[in-house]
Protein backbone atom coordinates (compact mmCIF):
# COMPACT_ATOMS: atom_id res chain seq x y z
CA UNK A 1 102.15 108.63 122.25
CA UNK A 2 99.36 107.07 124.17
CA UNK A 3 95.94 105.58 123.01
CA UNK A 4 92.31 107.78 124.14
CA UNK A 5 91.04 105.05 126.82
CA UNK A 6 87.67 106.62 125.43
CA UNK A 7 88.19 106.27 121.88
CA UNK A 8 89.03 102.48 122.53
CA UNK A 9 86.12 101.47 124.35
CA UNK A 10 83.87 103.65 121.60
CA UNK A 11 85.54 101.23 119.05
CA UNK A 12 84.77 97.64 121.29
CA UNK A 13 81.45 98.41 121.84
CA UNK A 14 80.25 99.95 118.46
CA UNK A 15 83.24 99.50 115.63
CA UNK A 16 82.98 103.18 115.12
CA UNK A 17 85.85 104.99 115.88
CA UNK A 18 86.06 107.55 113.05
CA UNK A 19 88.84 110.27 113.18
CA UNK A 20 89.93 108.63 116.33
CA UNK A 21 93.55 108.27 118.55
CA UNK A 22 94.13 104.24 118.77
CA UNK A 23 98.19 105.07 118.71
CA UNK A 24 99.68 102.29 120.34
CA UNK A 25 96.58 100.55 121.08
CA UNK A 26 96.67 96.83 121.02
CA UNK A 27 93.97 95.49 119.28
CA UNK A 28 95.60 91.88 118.37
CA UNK A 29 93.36 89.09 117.22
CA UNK A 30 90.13 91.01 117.94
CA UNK A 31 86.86 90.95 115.46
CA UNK A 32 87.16 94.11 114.14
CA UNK A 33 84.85 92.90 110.84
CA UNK A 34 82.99 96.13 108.87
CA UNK A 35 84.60 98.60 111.87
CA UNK A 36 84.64 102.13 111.09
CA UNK A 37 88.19 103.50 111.61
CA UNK A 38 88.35 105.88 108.95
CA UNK A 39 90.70 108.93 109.40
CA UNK A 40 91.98 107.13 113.05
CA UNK A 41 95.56 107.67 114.03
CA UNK A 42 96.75 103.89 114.22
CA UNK A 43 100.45 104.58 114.28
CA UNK A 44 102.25 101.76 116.19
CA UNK A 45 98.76 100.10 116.77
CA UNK A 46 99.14 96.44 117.43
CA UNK A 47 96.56 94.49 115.17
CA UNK A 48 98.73 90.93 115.05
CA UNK A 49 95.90 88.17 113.48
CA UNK A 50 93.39 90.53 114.00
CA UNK A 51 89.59 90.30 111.52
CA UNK A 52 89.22 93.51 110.09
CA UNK A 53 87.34 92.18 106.79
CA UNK A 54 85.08 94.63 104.83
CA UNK A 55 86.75 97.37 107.70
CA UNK A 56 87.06 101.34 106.55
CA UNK A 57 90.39 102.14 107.50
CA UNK A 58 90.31 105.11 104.36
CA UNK A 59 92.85 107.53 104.82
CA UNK A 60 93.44 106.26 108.14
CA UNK A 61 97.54 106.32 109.49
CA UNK A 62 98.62 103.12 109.62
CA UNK A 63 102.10 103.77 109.69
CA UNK A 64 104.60 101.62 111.51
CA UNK A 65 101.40 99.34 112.62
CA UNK A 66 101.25 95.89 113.24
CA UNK A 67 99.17 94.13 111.30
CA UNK A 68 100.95 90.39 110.56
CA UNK A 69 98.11 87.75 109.44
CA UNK A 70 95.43 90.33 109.83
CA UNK A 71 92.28 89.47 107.93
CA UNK A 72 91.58 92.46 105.92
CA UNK A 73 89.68 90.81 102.90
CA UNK A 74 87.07 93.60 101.10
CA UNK A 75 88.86 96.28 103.67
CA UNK A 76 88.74 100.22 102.51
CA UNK A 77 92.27 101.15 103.04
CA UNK A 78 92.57 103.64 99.98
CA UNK A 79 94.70 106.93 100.80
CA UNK A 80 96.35 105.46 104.43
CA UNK A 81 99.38 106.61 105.33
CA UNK A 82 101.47 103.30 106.06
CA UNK A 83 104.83 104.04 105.49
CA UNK A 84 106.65 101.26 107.50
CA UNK A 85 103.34 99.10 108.07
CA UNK A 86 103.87 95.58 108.40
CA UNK A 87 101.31 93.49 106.47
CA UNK A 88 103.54 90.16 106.55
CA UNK A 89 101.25 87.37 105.64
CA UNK A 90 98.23 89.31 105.65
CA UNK A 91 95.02 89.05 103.87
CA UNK A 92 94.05 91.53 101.28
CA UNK A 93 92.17 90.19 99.22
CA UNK A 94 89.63 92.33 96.74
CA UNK A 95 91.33 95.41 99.69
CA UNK A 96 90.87 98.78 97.95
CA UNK A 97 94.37 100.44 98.68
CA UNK A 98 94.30 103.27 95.99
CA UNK A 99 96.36 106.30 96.56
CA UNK A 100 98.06 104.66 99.76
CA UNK A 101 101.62 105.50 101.01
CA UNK A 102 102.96 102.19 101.91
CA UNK A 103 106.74 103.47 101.62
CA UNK A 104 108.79 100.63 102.92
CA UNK A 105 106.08 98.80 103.85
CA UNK A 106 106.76 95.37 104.86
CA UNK A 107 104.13 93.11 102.33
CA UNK A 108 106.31 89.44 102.33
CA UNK A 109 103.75 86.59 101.77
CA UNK A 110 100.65 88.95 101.44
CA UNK A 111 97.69 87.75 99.34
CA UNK A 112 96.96 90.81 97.64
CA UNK A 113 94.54 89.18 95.30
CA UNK A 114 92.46 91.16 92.91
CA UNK A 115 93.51 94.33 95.17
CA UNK A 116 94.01 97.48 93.92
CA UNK A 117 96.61 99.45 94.69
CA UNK A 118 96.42 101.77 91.91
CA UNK A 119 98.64 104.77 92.24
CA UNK A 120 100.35 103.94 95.20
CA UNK A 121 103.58 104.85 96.92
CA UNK A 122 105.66 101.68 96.94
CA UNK A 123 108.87 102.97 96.88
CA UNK A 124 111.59 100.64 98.63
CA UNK A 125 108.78 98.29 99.79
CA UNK A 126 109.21 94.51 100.65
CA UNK A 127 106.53 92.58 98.42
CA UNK A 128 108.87 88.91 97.96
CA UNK A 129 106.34 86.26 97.88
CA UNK A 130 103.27 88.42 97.09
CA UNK A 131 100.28 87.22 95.17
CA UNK A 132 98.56 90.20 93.20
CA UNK A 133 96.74 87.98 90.84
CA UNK A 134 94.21 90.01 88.71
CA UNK A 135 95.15 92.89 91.02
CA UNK A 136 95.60 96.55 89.68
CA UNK A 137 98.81 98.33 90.27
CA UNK A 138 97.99 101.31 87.60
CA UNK A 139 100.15 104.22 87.69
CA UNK A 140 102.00 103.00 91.18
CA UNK A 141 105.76 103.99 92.46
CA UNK A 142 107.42 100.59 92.92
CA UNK A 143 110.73 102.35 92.66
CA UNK A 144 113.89 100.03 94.20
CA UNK A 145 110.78 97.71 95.58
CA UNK A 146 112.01 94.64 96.18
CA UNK A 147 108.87 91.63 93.89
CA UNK A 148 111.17 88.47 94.05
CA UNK A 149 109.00 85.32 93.65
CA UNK A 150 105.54 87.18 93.57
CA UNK A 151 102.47 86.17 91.47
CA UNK A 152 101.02 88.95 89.65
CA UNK A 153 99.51 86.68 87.19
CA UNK A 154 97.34 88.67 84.68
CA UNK A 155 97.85 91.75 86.92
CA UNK A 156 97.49 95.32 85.94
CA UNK A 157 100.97 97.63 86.01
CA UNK A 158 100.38 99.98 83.22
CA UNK A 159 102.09 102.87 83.75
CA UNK A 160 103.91 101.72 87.18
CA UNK A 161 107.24 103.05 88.04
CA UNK A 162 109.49 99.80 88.65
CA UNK A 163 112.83 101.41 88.20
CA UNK A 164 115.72 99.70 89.99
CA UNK A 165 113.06 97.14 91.19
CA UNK A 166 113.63 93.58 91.75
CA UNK A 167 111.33 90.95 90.26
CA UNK A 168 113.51 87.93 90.36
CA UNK A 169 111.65 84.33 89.41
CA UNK A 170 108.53 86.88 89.52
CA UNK A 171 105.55 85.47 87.48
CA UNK A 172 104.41 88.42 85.31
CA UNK A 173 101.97 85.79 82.92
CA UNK A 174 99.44 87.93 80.70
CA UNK A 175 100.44 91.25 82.62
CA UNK A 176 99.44 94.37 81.79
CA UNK A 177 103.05 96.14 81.61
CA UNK A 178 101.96 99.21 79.10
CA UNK A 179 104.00 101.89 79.58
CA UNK A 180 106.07 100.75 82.69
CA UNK A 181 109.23 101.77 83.57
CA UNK A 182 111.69 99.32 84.53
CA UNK A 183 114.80 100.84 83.70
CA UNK A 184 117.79 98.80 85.80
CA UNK A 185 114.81 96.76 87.13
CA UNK A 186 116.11 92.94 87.82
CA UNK A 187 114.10 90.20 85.52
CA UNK A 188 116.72 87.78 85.96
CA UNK A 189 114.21 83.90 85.70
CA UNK A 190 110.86 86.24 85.62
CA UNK A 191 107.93 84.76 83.62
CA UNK A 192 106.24 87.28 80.83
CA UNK A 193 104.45 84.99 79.14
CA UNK A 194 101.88 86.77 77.36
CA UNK A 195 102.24 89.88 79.16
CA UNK A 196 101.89 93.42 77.14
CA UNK A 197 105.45 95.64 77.05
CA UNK A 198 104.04 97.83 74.53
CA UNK A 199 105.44 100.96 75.32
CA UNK A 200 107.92 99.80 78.51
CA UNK A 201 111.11 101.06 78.93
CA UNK A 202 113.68 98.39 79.59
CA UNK A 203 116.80 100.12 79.41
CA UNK A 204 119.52 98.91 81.76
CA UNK A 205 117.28 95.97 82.79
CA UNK A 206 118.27 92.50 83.76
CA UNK A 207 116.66 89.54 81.09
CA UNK A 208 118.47 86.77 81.88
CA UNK A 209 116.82 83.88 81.39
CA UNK A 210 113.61 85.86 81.36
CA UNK A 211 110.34 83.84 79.43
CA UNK A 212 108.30 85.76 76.92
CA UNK A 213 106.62 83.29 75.22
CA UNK A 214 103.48 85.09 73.36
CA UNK A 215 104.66 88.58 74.36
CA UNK A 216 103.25 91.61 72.94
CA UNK A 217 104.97 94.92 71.98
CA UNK A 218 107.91 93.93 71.64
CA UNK A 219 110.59 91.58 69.50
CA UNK A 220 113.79 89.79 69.75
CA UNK A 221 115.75 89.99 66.53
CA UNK A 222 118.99 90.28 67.46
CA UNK A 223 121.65 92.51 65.85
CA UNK A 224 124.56 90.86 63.79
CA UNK A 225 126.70 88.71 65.87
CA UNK A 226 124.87 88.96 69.18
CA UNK A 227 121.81 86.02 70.33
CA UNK A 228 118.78 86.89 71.92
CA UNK A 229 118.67 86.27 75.62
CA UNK A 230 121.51 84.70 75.97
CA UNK A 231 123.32 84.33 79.05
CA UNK A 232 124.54 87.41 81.01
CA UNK A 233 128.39 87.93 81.45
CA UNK A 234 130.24 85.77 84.28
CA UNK A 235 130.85 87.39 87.63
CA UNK A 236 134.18 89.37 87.12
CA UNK A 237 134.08 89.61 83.18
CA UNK A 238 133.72 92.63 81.30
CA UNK A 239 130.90 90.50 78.72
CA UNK A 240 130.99 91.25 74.97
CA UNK A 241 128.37 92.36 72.82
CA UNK A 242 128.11 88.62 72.51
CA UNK A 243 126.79 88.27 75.92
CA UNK A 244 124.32 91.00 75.91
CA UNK A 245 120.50 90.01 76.13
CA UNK A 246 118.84 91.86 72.88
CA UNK A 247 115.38 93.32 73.01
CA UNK A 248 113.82 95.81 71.63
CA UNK A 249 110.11 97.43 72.12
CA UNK A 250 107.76 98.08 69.86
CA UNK A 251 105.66 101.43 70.92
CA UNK A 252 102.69 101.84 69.64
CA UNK A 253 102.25 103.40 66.04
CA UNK A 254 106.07 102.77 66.06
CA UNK A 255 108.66 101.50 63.49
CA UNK A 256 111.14 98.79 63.82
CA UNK A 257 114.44 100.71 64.61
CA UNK A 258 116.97 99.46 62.23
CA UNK A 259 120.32 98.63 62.84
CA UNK A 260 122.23 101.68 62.77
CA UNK A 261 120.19 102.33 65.55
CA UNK A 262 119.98 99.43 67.48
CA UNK A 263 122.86 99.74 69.92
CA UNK A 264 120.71 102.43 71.76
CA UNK A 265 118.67 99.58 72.15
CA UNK A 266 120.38 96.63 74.15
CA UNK A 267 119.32 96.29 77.55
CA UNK A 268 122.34 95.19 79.13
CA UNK A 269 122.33 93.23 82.54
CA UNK A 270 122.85 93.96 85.89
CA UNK A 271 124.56 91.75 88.97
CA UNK A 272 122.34 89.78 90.71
């Protein structure tokens, strides 16, 4: 692969390069601010600390790029193809990312705040550390995505697909979590204060020591002989019903299951 010598100097001297071949290019630490890159072929570009703020970068591909500490605050990046992109401590802030493939995408430390990513591929990606605060993750594939320690503090998930996803000491306060699916999905320390499960799907998923102070859509009374979030079974015990973290979820227009039913309902833990 090798960069258009033509399409880089069209880009330096006007910040229009729509459509064009910057593969490879290195573009690091450059004022790229309200540049027109649309549709460009940016795959193993080199944009290390570079200002790309307000930028259109729409359904440009992004993928394997370099763009650790970029500035991309009010960027267009909805519908890129970024599978392997490396945003690590990059700014995102109020970034339109709808619709983007960002497949193991590497997002540690990434200030994602008030971003929307809604509908996105997220499948496998590395968010520890994020902040997503206000931000909109509607309808998005977080499948086995790895969430330990972010901030998605009054953040929008409804309808996101967090199966087998990890969301360890996450803080999850006044979430939207409608409809999500977190089957298997790790919790263990995460904070749901206030958040809205109406509708989630828990099964399988890891509660330990989970805080839901003020959540909606859901309850915690336990059934006979086992307490409510207590504490998940000892590395290299079997557990007892005893040890089982008990919740169930109230769906909307739904009835409290009763007891016959409500060993369909534990959600038992999972190794951390």
């Amino acid at each position: 692969m090798a960069t258009n010598p033509t399409h880089i100097k069209r880009l330096l001297s006007t910040k229009q390069c729509q459509g064009g071949d910057l593969r490879d290019a290195h573009l690091a630490r450059l004022n790229l601010s309200k540049a027109d890159l649309s549709g460009a072929h940016l795959i193993f570009a080199n944009l290390n600390g570079a200002n790309l703020q307000n930028a259109n970068l729409s359904g440009a591909d992004v993928s394997f790029a370099n763009f650790v500490g970029a500035d991309l605050q009010g960027a267009n990046l909805s519908g890129i193809d970024g599978q392997g992109v490396n945003f690590l401590d990059a700014k995102l802030i109020e970034a339109h990312l709808g619709g983007s493939d960002l497949v193991f995408a590497n997002l540690v430390n990434t200030d994602l705040t008030d971003a929307d990513l809604s509908g996105s591929s997220l499948e496998g990606a590395n968010l520890i550390g994020i902040t997503l605060n206000g931000g909109k993750l509607t309808g998005a594939n977080l499948t086995g995505a790895n969430l330990g320690q972010s901030k998605l503090r009054g953040a929008n998930l409804s309808n996101a697909q967090l199966t087998d996803a990890r969301l360890v000491d996450a803080d999850l306060t006044d979430a939207d979590l409608t409809g999500v699916n977190l089957r298997n999905a790790n919790l263990l320390n995460a904070n749901l204060t206030g958040a809205n499960l109406t509708g989630a799907d828990l099964t399988g998923a890891n509660l330990a020591q989970v805080k839901l102070d003020g959540a909606i859509g859901l309850y915690q009374s336990p059934p006979t002989g086992v307490h409510p979030m207590s504490n998940p079974p000892s590395p290299g015990s079997h557990g007892s019903g005893q040890q089982t973290p008990y919740l169930s979820l109230l769906h909307s227009g739904g009835d409290r299951p009763d007891n016959s039913r409500s060993a369909n309902n534990h959600i038992t833990p999972i190794n951390y």
